[in-house]
C-alpha atoms as a PDB file:
ATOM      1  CA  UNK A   1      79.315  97.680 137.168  1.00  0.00           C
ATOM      2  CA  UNK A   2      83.267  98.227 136.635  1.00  0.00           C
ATOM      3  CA  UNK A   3      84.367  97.243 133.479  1.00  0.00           C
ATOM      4  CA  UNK A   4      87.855  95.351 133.368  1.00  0.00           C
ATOM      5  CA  UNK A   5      90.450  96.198 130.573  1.00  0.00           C
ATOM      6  CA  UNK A   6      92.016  93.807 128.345  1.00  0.00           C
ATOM      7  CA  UNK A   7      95.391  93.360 129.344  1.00  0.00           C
ATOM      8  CA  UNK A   8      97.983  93.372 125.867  1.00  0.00           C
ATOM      9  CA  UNK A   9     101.222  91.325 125.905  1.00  0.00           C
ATOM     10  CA  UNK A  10     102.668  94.554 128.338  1.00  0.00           C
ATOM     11  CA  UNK A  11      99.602  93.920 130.762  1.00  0.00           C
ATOM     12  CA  UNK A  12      98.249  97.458 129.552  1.00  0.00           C
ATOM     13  CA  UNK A  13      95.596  97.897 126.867  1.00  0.00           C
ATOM     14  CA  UNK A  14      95.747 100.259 124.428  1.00  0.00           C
ATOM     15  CA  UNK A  15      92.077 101.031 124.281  1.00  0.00           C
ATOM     16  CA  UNK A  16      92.109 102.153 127.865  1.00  0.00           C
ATOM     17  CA  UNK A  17      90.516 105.503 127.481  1.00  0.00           C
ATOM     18  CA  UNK A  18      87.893 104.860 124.875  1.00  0.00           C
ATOM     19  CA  UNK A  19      86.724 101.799 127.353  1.00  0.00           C
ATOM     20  CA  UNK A  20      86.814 103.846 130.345  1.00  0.00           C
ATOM     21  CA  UNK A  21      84.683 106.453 128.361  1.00  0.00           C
ATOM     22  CA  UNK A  22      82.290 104.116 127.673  1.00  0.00           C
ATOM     23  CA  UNK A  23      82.053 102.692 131.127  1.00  0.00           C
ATOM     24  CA  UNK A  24      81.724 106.245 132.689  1.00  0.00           C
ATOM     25  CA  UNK A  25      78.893 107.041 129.926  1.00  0.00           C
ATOM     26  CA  UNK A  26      77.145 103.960 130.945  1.00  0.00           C
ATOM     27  CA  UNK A  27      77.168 104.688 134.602  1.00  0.00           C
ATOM     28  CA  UNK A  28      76.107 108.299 133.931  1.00  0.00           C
ATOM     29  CA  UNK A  29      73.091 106.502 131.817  1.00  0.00           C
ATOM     30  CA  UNK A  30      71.633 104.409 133.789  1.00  0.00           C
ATOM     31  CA  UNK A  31      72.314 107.325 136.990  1.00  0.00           C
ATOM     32  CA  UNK A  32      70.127 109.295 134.508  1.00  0.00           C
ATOM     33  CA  UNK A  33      67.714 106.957 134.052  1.00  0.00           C
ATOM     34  CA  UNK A  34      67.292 106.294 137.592  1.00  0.00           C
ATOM     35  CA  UNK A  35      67.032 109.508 138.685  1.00  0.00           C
ATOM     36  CA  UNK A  36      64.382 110.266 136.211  1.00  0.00           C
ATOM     37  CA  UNK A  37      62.057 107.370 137.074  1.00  0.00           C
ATOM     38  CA  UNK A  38      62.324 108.186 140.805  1.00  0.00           C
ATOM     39  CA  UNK A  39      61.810 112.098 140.166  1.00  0.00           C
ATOM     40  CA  UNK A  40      58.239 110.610 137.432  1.00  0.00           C
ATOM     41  CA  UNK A  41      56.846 108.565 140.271  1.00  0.00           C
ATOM     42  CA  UNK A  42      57.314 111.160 142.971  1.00  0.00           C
ATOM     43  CA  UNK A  43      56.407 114.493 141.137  1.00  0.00           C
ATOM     44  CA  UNK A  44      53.444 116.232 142.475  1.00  0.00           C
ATOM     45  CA  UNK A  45      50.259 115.873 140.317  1.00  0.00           C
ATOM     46  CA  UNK A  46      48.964 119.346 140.405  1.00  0.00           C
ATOM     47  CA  UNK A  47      52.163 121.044 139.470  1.00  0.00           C
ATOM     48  CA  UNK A  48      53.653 118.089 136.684  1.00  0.00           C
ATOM     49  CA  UNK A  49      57.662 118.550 136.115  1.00  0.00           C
ATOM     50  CA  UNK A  50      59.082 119.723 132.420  1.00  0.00           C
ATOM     51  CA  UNK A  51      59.991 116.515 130.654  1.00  0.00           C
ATOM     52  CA  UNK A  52      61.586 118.738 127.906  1.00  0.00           C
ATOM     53  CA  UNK A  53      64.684 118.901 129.773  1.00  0.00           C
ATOM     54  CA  UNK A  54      64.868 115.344 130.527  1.00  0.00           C
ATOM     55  CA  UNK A  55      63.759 114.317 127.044  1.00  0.00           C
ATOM     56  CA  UNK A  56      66.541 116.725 125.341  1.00  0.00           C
ATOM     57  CA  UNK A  57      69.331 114.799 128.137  1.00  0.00           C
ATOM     58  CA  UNK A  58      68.115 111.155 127.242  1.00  0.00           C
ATOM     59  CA  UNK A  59      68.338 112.285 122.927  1.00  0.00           C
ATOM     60  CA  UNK A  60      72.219 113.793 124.097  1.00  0.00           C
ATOM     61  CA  UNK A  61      72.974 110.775 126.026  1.00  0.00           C
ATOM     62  CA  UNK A  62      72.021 108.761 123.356  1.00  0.00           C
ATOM     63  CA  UNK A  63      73.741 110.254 120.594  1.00  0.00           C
ATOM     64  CA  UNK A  64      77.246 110.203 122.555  1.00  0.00           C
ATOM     65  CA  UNK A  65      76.774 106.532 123.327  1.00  0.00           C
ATOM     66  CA  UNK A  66      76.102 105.734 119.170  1.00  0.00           C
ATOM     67  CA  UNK A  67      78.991 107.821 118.698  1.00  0.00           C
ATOM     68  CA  UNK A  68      81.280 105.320 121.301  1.00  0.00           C
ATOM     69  CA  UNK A  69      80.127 102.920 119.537  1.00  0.00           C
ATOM     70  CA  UNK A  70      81.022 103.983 116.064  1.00  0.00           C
ATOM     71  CA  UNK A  71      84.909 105.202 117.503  1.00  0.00           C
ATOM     72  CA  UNK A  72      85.000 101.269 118.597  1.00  0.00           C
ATOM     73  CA  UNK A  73      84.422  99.976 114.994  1.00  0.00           C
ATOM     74  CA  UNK A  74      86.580 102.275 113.174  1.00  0.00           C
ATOM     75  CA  UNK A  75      89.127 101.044 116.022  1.00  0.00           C
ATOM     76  CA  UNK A  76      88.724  97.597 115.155  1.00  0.00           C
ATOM     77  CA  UNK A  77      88.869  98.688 111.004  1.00  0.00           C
ATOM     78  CA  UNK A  78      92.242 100.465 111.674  1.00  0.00           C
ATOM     79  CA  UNK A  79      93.626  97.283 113.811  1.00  0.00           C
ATOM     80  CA  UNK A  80      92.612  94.848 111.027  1.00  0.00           C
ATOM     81  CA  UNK A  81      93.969  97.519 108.003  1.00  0.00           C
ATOM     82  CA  UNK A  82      97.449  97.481 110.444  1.00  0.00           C
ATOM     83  CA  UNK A  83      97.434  93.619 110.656  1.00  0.00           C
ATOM     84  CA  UNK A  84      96.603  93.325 107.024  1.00  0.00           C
ATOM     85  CA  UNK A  85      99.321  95.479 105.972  1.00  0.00           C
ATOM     86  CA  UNK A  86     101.704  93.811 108.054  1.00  0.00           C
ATOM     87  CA  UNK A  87     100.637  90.333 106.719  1.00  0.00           C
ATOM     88  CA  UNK A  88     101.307  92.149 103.263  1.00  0.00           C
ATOM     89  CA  UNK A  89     105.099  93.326 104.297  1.00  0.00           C
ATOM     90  CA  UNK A  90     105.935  89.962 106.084  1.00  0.00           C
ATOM     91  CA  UNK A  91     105.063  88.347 102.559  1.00  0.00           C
ATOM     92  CA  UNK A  92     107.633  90.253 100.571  1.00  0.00           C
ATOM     93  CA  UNK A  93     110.757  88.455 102.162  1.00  0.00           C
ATOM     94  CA  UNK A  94     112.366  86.104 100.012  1.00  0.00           C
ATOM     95  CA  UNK A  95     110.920  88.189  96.963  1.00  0.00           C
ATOM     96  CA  UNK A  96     113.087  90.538  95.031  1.00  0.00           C
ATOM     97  CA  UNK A  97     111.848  93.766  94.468  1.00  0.00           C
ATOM     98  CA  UNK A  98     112.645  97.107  92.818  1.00  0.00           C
ATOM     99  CA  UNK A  99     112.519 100.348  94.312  1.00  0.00           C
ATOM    100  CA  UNK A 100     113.098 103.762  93.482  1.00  0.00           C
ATOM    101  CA  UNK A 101     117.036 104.325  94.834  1.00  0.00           C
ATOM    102  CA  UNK A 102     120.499 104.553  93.360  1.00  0.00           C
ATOM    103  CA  UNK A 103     122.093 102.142  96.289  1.00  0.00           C
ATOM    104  CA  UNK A 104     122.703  98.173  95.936  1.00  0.00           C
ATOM    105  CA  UNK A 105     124.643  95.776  97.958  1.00  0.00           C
ATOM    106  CA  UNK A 106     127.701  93.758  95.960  1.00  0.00           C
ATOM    107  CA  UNK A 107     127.837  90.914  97.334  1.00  0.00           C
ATOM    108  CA  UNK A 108     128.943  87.411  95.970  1.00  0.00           C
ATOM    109  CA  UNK A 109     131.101  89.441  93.123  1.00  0.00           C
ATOM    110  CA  UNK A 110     127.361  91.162  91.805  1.00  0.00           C
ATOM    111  CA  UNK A 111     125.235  94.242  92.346  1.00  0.00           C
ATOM    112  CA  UNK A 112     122.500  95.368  90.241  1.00  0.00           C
ATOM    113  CA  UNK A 113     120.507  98.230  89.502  1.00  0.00           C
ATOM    114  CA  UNK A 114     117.370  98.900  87.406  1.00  0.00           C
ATOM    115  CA  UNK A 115     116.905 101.831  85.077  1.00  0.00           C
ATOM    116  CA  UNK A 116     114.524 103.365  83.180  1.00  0.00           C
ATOM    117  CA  UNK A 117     115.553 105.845  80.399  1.00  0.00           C
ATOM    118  CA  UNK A 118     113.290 108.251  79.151  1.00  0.00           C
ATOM    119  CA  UNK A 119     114.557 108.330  75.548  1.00  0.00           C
ATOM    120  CA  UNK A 120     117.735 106.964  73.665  1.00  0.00           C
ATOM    121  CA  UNK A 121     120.700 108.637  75.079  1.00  0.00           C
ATOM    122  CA  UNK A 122     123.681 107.981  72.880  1.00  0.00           C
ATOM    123  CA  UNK A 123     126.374 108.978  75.372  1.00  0.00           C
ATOM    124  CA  UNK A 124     125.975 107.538  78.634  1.00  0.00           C
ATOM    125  CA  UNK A 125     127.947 107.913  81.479  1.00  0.00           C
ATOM    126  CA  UNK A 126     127.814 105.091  84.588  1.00  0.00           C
ATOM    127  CA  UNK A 127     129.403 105.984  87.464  1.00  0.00           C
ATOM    128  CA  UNK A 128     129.443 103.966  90.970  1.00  0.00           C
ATOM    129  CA  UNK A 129     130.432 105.203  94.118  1.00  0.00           C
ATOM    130  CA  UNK A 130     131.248 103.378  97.906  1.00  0.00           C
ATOM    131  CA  UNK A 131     130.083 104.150 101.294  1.00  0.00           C
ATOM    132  CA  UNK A 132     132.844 106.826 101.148  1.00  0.00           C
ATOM    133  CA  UNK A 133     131.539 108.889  98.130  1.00  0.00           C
ATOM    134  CA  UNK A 134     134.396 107.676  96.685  1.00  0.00           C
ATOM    135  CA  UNK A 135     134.600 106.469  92.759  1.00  0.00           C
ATOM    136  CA  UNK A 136     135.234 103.305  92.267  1.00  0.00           C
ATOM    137  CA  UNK A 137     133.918 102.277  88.644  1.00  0.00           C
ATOM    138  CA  UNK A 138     132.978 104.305  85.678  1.00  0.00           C
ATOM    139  CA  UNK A 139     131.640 103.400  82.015  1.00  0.00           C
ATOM    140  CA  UNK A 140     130.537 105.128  78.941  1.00  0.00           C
ATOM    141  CA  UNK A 141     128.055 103.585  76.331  1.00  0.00           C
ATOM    142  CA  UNK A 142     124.817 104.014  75.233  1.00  0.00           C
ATOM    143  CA  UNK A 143     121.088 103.143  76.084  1.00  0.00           C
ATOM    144  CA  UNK A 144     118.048 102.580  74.394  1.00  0.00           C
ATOM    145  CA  UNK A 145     115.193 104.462  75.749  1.00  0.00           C
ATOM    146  CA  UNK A 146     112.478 102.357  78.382  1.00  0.00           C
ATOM    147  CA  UNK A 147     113.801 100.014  81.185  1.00  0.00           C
ATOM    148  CA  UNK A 148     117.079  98.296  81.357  1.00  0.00           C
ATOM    149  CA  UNK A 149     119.147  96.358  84.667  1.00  0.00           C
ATOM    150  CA  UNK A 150     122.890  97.247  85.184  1.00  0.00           C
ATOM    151  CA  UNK A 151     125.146  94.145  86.367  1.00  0.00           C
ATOM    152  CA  UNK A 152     128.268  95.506  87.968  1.00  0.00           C
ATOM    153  CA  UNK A 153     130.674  92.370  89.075  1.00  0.00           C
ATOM    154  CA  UNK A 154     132.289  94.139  91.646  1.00  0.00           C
ATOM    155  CA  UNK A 155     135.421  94.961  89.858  1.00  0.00           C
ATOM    156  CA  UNK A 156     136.976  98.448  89.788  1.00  0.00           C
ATOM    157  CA  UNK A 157     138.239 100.962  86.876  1.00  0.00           C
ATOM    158  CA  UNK A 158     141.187 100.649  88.187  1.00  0.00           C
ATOM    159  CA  UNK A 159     140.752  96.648  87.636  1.00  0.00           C
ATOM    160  CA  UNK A 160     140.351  95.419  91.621  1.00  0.00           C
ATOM    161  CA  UNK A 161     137.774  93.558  93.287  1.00  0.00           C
ATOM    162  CA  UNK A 162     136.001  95.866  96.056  1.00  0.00           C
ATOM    163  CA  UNK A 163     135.217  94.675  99.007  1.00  0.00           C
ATOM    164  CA  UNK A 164     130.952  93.643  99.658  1.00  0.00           C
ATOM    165  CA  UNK A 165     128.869  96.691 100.808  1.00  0.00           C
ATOM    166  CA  UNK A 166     126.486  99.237  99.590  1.00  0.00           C
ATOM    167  CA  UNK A 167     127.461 101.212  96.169  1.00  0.00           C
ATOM    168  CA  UNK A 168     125.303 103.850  94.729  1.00  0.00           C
ATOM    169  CA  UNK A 169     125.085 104.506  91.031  1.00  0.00           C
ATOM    170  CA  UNK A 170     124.260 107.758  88.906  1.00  0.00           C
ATOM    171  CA  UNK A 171     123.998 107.366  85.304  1.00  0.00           C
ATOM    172  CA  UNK A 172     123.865 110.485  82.921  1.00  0.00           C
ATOM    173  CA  UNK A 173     122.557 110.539  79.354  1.00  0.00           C
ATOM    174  CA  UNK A 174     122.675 112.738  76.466  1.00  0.00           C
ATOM    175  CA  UNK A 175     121.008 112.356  73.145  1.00  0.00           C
ATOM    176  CA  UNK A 176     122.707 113.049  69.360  1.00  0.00           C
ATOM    177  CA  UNK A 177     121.842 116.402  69.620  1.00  0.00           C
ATOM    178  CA  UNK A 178     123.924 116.954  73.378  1.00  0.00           C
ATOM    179  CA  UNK A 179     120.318 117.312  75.378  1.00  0.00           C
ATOM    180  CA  UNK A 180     120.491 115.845  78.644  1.00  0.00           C
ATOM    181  CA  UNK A 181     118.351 112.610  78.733  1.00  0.00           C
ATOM    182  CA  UNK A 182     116.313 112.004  82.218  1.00  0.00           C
ATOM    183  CA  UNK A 183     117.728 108.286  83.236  1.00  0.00           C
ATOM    184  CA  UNK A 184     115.709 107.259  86.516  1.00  0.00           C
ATOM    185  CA  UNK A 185     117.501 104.541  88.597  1.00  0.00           C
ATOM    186  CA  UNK A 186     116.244 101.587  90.943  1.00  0.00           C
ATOM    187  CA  UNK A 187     117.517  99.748  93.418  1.00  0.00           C
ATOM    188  CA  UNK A 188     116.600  95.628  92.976  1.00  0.00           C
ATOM    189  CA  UNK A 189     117.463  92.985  95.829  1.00  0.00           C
ATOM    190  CA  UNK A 190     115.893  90.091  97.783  1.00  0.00           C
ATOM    191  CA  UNK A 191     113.916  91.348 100.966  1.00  0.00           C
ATOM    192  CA  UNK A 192     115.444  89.466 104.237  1.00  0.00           C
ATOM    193  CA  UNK A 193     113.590  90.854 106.985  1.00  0.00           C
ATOM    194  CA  UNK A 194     110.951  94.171 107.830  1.00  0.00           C
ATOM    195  CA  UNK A 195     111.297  96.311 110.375  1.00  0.00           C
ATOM    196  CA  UNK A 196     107.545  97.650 112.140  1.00  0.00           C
ATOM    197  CA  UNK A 197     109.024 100.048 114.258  1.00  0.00           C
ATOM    198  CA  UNK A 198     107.807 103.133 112.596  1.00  0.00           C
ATOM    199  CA  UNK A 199     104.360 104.169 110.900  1.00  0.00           C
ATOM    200  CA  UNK A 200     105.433 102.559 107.334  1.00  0.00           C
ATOM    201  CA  UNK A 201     107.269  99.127 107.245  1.00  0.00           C
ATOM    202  CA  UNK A 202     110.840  99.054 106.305  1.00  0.00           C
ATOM    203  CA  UNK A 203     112.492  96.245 104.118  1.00  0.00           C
ATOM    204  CA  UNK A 204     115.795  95.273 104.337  1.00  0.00           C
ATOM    205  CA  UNK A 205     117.036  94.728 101.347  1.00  0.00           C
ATOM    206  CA  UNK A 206     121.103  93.506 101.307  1.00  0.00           C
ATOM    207  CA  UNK A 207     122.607  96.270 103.600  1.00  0.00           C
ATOM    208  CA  UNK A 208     120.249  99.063 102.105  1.00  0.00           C
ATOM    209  CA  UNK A 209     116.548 100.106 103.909  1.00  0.00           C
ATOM    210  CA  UNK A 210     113.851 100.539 101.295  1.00  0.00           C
ATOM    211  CA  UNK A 211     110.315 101.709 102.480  1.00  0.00           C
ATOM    212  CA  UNK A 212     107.707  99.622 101.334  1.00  0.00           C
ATOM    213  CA  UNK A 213     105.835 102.622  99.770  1.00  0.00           C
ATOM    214  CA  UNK A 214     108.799 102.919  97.701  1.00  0.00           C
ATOM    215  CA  UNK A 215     108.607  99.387  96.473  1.00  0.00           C
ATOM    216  CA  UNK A 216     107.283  99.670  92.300  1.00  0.00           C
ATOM    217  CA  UNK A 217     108.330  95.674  91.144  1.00  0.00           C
ATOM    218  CA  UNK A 218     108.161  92.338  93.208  1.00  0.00           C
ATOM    219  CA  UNK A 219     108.682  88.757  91.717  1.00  0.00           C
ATOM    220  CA  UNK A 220     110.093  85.114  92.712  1.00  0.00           C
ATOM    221  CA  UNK A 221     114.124  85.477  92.225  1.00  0.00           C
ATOM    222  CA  UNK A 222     115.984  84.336  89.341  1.00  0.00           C
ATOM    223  CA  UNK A 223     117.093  80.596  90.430  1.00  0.00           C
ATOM    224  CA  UNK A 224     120.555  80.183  89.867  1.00  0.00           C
ATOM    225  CA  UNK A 225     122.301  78.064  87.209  1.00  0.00           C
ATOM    226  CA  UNK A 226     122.922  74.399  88.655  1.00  0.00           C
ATOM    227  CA  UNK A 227     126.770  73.929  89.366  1.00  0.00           C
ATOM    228  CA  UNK A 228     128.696  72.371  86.326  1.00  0.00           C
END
């Protein structure tokens, strides 16, 4: 009996060869079978055939179809883990997350970046950069060690607004006695959209791309203040 293929959105299915596997094992089966009742009705009774061989076929036949079967539930495991991750992604827009990064997107006069300083760092050096590679802000200060969030507003060192975009932002930390200070940065922005295109979804995030893998903080964003 042919066995018909479920046609996708495309009209193709992407389970083609494991169901025309199992179709072609179930022909051969029942051929098998067939052949093997015909050959036990006709055999001569003096001279009996050797079962053995047909016994050792049926145990092979029977194993390959178990193993069909088991390839067709992991398939339908791995569909369900690939819908349930995509549920997952789809559920982050609207959220604002942090992920591991140095870029933002200034927009509305803001940017923002999270940090996370490994111990107090005395002298601290911020330093922002454009699309270009070009430096466009700079500040010196101090932090205390554990996380922190930066709040840039956009304006330059040189005391101009910069135009909206993506910025990235390096910030270098020395302690009293002049050791260097390991200051790890974070990018944080509301998710507007996921892209499924490749094997791991891919947030947007502003202007930047941020891999859901890289994602370590999600919460509801900050309302903001009512007009006065």
């Amino acid at each position: 009996m042919a066995v018909s293929p479920l046609a996708g959105s495309s009209g193709t299915n992407p389970n083609a060869p494991a169901v025309a596997s199992r179709a072609g094992i179930a022909d051969n089966f029942d051929t098998f079978l067939n052949i093997l009742t015909t050959q036990l009705k006709n055999q001569n009774p003096l001279d009996p055939m050797d079962t053995n061989q047909f016994t050792q076929q049926l145990v092979q036949f029977t194993g390959v179809e178990q193993q069909l079967k088991s390839n067709t539930y992991l398939e339908a495991l791995m569909n369900a883990s690939q819908s349930a991750n995509k549920t997952d992604a789809v559920s982050y827009i609207g959220k604002e997350v942090t992920a591991s990064g140095t870029t933002a997107t200034l927009k509305a006069g803001g940017a923002s970046w999270a940090y996370n300083a490994a111990a107090n760092a005395s002298d601290a050096k911020v330093t922002i950069k454009n699309a270009a590679g070009q430096v466009v802000y700079s500040e010196s200060g101090s932090l205390n060690a554990g996380p922190g969030n930066f709040l840039w507003d956009g304006v330059g060192s040189d005391g101009q607004t910069k135009p909206d975009g993506v910025y990235t932002i390096t910030i270098d930390g020395k302690n009293l006695n002049g050791a260097n200070v390991a200051v790890n940065t974070s990018t944080v922005g509301v998710v507007t959209a996921v892209d499924f295109s490749g094997a791991e979804p891919i947030l947007t995030v502003g202007s930047s791309k941020i891999r859901l893998s890289d994602v370590t903080a999600v919460k509801v964003p900050t309302a903001a203040p009512p007009a006065s």
